[in-house]
PDB file of N, CA and C in Angstrom:
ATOM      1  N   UNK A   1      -3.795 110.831 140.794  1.00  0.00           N
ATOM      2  CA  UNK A   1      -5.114 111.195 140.316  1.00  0.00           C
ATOM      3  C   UNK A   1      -5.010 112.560 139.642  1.00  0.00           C
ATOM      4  N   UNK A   2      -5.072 112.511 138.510  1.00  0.00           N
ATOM      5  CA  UNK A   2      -5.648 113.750 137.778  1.00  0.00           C
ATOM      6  C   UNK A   2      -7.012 114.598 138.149  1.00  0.00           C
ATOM      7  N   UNK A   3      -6.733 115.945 137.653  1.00  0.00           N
ATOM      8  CA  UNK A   3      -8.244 117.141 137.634  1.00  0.00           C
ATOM      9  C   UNK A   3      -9.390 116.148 136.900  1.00  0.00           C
ATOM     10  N   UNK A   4      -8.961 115.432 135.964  1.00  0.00           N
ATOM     11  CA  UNK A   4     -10.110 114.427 135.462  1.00  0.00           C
ATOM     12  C   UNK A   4     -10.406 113.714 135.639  1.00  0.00           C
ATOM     13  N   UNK A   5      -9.904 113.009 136.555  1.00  0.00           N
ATOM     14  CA  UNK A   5     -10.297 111.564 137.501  1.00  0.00           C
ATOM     15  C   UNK A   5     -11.486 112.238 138.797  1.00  0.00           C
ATOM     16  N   UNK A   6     -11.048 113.384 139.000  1.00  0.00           N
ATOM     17  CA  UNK A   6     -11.350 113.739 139.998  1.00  0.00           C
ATOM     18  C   UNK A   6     -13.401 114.079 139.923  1.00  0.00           C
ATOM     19  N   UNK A   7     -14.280 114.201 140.467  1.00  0.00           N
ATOM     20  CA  UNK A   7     -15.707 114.073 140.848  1.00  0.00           C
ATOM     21  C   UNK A   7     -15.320 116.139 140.605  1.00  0.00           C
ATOM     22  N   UNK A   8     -16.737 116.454 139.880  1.00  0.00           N
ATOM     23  CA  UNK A   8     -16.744 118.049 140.092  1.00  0.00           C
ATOM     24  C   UNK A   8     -17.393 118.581 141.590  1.00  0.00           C
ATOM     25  N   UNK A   9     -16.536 119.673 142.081  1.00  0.00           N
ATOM     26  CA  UNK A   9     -16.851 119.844 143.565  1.00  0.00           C
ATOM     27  C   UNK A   9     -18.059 121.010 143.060  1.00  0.00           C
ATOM     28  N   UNK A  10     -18.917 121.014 144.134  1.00  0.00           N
ATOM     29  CA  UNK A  10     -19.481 122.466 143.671  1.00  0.00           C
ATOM     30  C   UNK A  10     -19.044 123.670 144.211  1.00  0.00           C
ATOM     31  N   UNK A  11     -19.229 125.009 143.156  1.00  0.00           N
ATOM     32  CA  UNK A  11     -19.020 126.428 143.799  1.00  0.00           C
ATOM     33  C   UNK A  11     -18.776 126.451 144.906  1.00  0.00           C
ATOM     34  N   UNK A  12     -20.067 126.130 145.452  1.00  0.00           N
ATOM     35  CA  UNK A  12     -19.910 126.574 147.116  1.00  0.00           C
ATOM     36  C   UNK A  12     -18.717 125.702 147.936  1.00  0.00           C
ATOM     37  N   UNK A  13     -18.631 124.532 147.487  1.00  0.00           N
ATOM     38  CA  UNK A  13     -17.913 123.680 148.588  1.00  0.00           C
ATOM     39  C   UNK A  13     -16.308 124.420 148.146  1.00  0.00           C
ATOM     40  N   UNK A  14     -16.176 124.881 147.156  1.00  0.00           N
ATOM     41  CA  UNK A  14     -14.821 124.809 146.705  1.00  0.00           C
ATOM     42  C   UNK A  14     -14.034 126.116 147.059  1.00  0.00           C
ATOM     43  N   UNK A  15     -15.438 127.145 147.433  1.00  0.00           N
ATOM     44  CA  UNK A  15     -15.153 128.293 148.158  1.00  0.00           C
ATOM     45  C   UNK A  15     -14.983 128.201 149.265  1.00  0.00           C
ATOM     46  N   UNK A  16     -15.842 127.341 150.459  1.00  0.00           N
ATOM     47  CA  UNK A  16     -15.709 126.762 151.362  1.00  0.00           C
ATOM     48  C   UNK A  16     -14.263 126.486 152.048  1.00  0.00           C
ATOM     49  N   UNK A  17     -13.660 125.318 150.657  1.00  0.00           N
ATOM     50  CA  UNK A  17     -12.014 124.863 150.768  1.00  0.00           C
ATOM     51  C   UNK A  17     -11.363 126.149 150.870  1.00  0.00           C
ATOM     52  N   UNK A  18     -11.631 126.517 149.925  1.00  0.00           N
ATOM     53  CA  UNK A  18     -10.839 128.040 149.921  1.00  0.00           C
ATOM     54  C   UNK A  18     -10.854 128.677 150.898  1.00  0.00           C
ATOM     55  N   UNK A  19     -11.888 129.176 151.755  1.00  0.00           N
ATOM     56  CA  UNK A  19     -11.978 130.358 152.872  1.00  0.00           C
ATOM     57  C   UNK A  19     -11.408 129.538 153.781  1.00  0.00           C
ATOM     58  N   UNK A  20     -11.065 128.068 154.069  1.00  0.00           N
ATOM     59  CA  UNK A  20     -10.666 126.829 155.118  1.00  0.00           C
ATOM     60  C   UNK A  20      -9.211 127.380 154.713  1.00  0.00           C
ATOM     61  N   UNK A  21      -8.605 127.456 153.306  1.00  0.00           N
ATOM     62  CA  UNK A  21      -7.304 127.688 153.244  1.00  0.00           C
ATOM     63  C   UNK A  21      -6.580 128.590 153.408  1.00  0.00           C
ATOM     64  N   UNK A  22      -7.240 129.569 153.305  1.00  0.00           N
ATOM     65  CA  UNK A  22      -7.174 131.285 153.784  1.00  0.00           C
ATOM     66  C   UNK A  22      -7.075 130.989 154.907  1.00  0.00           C
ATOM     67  N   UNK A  23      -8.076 130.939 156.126  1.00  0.00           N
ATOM     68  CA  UNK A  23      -8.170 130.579 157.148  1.00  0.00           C
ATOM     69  C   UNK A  23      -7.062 130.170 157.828  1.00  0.00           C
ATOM     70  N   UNK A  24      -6.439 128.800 157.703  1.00  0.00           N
ATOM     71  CA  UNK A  24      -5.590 127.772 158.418  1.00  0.00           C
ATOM     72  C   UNK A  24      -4.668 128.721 157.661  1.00  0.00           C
ATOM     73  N   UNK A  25      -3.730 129.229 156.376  1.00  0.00           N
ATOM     74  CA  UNK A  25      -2.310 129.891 156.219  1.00  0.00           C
ATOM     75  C   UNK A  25      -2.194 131.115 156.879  1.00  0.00           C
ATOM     76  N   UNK A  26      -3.488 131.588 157.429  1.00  0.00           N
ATOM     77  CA  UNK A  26      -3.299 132.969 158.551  1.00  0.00           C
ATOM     78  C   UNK A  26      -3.115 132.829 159.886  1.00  0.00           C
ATOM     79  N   UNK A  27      -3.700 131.511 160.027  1.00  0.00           N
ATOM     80  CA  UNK A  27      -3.526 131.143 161.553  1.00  0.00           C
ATOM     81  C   UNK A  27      -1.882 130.738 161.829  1.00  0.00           C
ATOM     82  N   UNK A  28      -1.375 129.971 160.559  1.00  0.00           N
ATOM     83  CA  UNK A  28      -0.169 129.080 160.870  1.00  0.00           C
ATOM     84  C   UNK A  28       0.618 130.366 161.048  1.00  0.00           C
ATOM     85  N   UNK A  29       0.539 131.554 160.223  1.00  0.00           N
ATOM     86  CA  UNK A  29       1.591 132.882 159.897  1.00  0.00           C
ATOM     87  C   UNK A  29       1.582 133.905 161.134  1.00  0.00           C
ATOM     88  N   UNK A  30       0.445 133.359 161.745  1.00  0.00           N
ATOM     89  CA  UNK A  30       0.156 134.639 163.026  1.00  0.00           C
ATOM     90  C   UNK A  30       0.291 133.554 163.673  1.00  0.00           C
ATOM     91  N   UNK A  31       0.438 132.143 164.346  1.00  0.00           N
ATOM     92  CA  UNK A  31       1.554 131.476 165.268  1.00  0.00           C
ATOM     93  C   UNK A  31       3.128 131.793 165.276  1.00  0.00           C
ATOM     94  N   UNK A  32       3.652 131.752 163.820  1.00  0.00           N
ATOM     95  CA  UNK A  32       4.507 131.577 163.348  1.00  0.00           C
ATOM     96  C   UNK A  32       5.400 132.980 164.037  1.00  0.00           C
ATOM     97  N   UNK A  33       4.458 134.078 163.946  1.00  0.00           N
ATOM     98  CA  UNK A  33       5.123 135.143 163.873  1.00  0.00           C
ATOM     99  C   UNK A  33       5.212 135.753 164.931  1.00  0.00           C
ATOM    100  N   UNK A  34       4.312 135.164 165.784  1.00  0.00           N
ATOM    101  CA  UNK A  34       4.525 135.428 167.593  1.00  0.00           C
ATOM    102  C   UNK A  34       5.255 134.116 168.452  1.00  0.00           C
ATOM    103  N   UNK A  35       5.686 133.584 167.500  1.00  0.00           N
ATOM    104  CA  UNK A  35       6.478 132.495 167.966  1.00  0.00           C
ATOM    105  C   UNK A  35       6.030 131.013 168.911  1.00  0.00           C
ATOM    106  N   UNK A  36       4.445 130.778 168.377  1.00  0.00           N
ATOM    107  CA  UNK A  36       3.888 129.793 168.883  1.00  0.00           C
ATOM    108  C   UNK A  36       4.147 128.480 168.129  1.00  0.00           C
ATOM    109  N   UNK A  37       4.588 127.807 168.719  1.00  0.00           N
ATOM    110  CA  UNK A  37       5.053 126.039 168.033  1.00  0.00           C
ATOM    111  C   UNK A  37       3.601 125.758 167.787  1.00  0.00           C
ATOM    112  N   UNK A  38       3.846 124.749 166.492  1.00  0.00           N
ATOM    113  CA  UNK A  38       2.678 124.507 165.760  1.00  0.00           C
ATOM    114  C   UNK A  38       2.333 123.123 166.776  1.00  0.00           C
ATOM    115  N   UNK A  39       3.434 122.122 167.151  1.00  0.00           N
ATOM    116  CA  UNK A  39       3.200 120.975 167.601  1.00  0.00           C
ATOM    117  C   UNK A  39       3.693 121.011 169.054  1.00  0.00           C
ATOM    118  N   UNK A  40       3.512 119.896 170.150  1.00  0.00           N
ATOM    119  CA  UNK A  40       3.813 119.666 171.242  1.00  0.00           C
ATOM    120  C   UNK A  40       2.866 120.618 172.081  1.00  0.00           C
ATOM    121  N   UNK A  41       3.803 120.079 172.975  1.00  0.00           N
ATOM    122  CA  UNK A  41       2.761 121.171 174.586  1.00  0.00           C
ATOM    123  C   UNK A  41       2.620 122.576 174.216  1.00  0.00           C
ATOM    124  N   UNK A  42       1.316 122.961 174.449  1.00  0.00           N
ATOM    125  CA  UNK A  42       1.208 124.470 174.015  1.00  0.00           C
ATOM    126  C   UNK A  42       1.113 125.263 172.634  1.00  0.00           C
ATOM    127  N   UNK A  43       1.281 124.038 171.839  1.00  0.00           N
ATOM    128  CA  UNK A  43       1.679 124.561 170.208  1.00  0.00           C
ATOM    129  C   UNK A  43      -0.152 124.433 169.818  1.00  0.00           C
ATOM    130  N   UNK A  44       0.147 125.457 168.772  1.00  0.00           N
ATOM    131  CA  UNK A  44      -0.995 125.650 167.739  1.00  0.00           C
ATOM    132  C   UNK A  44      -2.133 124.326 167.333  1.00  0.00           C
ATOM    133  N   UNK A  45      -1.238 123.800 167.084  1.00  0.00           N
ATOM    134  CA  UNK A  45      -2.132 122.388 166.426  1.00  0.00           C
ATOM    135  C   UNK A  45      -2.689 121.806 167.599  1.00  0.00           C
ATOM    136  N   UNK A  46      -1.733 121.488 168.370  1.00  0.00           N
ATOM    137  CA  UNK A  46      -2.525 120.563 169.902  1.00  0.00           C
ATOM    138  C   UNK A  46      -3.521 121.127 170.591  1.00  0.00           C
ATOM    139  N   UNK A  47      -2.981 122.575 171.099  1.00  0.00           N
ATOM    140  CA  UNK A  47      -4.612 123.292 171.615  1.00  0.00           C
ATOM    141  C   UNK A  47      -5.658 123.528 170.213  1.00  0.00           C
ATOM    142  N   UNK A  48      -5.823 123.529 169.172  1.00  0.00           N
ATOM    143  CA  UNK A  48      -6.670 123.257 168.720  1.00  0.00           C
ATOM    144  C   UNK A  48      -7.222 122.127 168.348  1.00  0.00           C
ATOM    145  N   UNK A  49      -6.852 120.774 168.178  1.00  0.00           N
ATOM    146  CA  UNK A  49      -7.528 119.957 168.179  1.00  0.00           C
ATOM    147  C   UNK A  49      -8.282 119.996 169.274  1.00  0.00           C
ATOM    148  N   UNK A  50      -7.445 119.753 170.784  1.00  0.00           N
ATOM    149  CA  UNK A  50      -8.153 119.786 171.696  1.00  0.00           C
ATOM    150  C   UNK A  50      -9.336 120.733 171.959  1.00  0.00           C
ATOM    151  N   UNK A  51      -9.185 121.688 171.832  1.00  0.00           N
ATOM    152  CA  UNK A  51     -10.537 122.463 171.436  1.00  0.00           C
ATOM    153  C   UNK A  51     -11.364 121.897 170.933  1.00  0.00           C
ATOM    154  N   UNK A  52     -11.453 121.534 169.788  1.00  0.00           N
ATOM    155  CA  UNK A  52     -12.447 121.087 168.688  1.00  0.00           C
ATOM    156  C   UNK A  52     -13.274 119.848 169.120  1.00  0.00           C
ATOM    157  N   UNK A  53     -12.499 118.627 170.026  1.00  0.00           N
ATOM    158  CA  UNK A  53     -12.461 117.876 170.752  1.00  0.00           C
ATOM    159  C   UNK A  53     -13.159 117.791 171.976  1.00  0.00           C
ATOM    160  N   UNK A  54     -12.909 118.931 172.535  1.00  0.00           N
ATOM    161  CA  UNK A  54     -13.926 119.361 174.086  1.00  0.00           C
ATOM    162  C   UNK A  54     -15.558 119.780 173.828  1.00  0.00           C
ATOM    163  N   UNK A  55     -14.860 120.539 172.390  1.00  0.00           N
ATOM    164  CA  UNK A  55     -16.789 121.577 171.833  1.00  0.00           C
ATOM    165  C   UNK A  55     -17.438 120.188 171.178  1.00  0.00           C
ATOM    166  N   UNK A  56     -16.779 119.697 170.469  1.00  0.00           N
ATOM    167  CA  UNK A  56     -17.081 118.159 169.807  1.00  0.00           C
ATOM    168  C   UNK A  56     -18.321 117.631 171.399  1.00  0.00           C
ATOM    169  N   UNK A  57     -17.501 116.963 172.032  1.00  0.00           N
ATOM    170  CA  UNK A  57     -17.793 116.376 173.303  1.00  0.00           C
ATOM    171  C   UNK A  57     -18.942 117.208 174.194  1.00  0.00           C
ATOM    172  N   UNK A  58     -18.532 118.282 174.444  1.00  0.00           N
ATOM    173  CA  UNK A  58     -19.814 118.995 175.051  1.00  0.00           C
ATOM    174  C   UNK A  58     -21.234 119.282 174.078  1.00  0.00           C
ATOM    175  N   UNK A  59     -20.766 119.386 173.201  1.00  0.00           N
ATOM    176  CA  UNK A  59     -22.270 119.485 172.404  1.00  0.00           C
ATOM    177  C   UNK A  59     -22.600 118.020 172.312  1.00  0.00           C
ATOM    178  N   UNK A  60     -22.344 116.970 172.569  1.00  0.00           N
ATOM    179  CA  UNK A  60     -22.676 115.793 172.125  1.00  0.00           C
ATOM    180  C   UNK A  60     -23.678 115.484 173.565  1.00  0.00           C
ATOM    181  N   UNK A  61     -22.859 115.891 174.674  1.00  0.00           N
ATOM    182  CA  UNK A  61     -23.474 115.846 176.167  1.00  0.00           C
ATOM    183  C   UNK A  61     -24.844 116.444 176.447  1.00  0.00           C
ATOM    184  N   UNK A  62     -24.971 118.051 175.782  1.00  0.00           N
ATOM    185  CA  UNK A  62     -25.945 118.590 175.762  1.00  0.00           C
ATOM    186  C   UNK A  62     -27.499 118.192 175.275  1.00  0.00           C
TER     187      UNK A  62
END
């Protein structure tokens, strides 16, 4: 898929992506650099899904 195939995003959403991408390459670089595994037991990615997952779930309860 080409930039021209593609639907125009708006401003905001695309800043949005952006501050999401900022975001997630600071998180991966400050795991990275205190030596937290991104995957498996204890790694970056797993406790955060799970996070997201629990707040997901408890606000749904509430």
């Amino acid at each position: 898929m080409t930039d021209l195939d593609r639907p125009a995003v708006p401003a905001s959403e695309a800043a949005d992506e952006a501050a999401m991408a900022d975001w997630a390459e600071r998180l991966v670089a400050q795991a990275r650099a205190e030596g937290v595994d991104l995957t498996g037991e204890g790694g970056l990615l797993t406790d955060l899904v799970r996070r997201v997952l629990q707040t997901g779930l408890e606000v749904e309860m509430t």
